[in-house]
C-alpha atoms as a PDB file:
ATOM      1  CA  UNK A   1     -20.096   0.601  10.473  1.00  0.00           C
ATOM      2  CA  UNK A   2     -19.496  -0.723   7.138  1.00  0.00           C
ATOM      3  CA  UNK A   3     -17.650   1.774   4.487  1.00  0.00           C
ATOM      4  CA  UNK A   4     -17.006   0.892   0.707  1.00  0.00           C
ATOM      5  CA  UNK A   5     -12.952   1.043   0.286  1.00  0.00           C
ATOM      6  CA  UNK A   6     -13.231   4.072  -2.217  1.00  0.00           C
ATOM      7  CA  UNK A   7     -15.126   6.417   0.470  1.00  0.00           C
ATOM      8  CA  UNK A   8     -11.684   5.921   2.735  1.00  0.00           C
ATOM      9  CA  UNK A   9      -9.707   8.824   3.983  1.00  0.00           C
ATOM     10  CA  UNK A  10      -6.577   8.032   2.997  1.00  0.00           C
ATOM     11  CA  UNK A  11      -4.017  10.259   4.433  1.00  0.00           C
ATOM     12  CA  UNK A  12      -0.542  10.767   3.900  1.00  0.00           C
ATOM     13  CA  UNK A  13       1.808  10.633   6.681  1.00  0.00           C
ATOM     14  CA  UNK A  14       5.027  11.919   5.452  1.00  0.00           C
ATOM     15  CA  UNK A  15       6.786  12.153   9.168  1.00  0.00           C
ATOM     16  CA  UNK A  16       5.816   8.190   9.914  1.00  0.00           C
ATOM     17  CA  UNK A  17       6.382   7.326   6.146  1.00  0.00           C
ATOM     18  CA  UNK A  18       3.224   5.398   5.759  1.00  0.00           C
ATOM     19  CA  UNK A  19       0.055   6.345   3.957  1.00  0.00           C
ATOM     20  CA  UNK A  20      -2.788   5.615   6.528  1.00  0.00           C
ATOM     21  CA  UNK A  21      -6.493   5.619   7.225  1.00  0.00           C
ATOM     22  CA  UNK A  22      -8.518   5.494  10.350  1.00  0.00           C
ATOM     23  CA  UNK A  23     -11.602   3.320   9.538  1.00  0.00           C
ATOM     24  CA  UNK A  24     -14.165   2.208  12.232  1.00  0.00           C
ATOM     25  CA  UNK A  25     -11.660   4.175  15.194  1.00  0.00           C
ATOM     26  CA  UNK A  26      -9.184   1.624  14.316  1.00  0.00           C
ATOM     27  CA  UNK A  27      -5.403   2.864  12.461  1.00  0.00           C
ATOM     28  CA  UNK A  28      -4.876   1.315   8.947  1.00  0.00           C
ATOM     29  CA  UNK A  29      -1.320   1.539   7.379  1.00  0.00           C
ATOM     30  CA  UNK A  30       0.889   0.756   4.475  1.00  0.00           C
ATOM     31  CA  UNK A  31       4.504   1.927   5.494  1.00  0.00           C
ATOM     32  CA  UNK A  32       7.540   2.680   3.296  1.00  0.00           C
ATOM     33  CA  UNK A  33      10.743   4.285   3.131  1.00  0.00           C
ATOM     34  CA  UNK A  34      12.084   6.599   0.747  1.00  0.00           C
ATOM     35  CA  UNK A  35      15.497   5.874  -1.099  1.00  0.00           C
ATOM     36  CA  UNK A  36      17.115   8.009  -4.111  1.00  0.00           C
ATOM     37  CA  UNK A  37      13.853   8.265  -6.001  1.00  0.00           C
ATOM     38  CA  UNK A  38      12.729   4.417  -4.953  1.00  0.00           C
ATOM     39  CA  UNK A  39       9.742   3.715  -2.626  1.00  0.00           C
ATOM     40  CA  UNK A  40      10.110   0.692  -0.808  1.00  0.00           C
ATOM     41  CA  UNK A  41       6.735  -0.322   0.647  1.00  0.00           C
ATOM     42  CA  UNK A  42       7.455  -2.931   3.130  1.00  0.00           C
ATOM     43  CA  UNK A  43       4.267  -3.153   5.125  1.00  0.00           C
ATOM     44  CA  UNK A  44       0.440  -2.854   5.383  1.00  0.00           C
ATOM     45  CA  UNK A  45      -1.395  -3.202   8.377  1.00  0.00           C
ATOM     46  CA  UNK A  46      -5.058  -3.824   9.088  1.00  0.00           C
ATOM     47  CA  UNK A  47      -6.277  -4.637  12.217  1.00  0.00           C
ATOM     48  CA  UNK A  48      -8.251  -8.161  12.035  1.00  0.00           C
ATOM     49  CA  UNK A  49     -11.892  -6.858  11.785  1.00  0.00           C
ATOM     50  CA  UNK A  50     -11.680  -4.508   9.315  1.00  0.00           C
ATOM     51  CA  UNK A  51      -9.319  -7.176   6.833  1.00  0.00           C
ATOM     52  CA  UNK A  52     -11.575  -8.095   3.826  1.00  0.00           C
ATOM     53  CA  UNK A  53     -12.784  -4.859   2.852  1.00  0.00           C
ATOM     54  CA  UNK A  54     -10.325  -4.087   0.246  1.00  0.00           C
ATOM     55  CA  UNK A  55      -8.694  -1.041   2.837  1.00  0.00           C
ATOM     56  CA  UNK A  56      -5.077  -2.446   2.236  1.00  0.00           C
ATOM     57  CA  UNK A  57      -5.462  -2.417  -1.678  1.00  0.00           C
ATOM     58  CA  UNK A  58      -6.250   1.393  -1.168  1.00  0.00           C
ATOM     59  CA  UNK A  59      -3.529   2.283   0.831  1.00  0.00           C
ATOM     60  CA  UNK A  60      -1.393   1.111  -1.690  1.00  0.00           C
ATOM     61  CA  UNK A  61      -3.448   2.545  -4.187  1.00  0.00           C
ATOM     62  CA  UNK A  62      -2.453   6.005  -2.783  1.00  0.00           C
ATOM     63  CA  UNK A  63       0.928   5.181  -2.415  1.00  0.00           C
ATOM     64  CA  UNK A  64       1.003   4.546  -6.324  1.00  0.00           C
ATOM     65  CA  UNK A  65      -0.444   7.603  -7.113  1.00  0.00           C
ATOM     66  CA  UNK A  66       1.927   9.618  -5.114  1.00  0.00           C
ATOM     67  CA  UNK A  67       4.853   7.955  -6.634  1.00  0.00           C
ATOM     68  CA  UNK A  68       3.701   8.392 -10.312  1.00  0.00           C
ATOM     69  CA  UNK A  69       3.093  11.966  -9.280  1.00  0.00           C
ATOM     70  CA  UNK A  70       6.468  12.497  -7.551  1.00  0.00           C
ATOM     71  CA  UNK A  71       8.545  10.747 -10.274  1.00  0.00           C
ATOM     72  CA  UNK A  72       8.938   8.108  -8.013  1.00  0.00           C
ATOM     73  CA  UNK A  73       9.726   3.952  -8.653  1.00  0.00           C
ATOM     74  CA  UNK A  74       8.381   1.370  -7.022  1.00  0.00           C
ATOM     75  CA  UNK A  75       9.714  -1.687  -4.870  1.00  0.00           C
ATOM     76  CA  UNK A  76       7.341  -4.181  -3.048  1.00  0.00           C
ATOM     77  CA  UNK A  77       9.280  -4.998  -0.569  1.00  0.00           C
ATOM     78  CA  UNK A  78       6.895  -7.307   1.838  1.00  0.00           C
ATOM     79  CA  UNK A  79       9.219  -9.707   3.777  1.00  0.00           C
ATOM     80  CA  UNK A  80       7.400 -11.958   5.962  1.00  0.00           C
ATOM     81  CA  UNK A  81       4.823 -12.562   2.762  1.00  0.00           C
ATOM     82  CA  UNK A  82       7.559 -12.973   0.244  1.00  0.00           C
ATOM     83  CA  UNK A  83       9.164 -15.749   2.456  1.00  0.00           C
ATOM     84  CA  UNK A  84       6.072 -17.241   2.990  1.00  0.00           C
ATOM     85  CA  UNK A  85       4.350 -16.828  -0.718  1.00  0.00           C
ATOM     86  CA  UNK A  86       7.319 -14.992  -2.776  1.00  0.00           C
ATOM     87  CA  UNK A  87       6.613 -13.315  -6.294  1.00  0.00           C
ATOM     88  CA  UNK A  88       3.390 -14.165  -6.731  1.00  0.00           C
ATOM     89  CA  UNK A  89       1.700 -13.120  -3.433  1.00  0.00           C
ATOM     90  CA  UNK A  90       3.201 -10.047  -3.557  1.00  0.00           C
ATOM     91  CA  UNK A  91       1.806  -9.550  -7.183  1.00  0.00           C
ATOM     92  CA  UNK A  92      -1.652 -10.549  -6.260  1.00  0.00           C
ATOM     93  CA  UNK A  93      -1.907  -7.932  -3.749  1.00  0.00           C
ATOM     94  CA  UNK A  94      -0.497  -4.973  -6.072  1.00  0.00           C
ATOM     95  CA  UNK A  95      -3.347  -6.993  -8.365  1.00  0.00           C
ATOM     96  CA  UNK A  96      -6.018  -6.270  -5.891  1.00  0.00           C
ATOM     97  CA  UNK A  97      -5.074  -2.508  -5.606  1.00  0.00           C
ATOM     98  CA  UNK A  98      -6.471  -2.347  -9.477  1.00  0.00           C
ATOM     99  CA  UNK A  99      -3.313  -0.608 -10.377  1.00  0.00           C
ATOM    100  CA  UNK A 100      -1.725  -1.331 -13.832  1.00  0.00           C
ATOM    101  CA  UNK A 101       1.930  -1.404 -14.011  1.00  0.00           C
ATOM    102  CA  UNK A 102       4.063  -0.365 -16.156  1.00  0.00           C
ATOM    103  CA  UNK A 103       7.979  -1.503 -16.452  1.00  0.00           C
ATOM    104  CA  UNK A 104       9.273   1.660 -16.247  1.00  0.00           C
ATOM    105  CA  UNK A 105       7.503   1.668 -12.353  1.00  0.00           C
ATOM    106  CA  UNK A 106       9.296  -0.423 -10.880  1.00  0.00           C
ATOM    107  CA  UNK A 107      13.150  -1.281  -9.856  1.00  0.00           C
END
């Protein structure tokens, strides 16, 4: 079954600290920790056939969304991309979220 990334339950999971979605019976997550007023997302995971259907980008999407409505910042923290494709990976995935940044979001 193939669902458009918008028509995702997103759910947030506040005892696993991850926002998450179950698409096609298989768990999709973006997990973070919470830290004086800072969300650290440090991973997403989708399992390999669902990647490509823009389900990571709205995990993340969520995430955003609960931080601007919690009074929240920001901080990508995704190791294993940043050592492979630092900075700019990192900002080409927020990218594909559609989210627009502001300064004042992030640490």
């Amino acid at each position: 079954m193939t669902e458009r990334n918008d028509a995702i339950d997103v759910r947030h999971n506040v005892a696993a600290s991850r926002f998450e979605a179950t698409v096609d019976g298989l768990l999709c997550r973006a997990d973070y920790r919470l830290d004086d007023g800072v969300m650290r997302m440090h991973h997403t995971e989708i399992p390999a056939p669902l990647e490509g259907r823009g389900i990571a980008g709205r995990l993340v999407r969520e995430a955003f969304r609960y931080a601007e409505a919690n009074g929240l910042k920001i901080l990508p923290q995704y190791y294993a991309f940043s050592a492979l494709y630092g900075l700019a990976y990192t900002l080409f995935v927020l990218a594909l979220a559609g989210l627009i940044f502001k300064k004042r979001d992030f640490v």
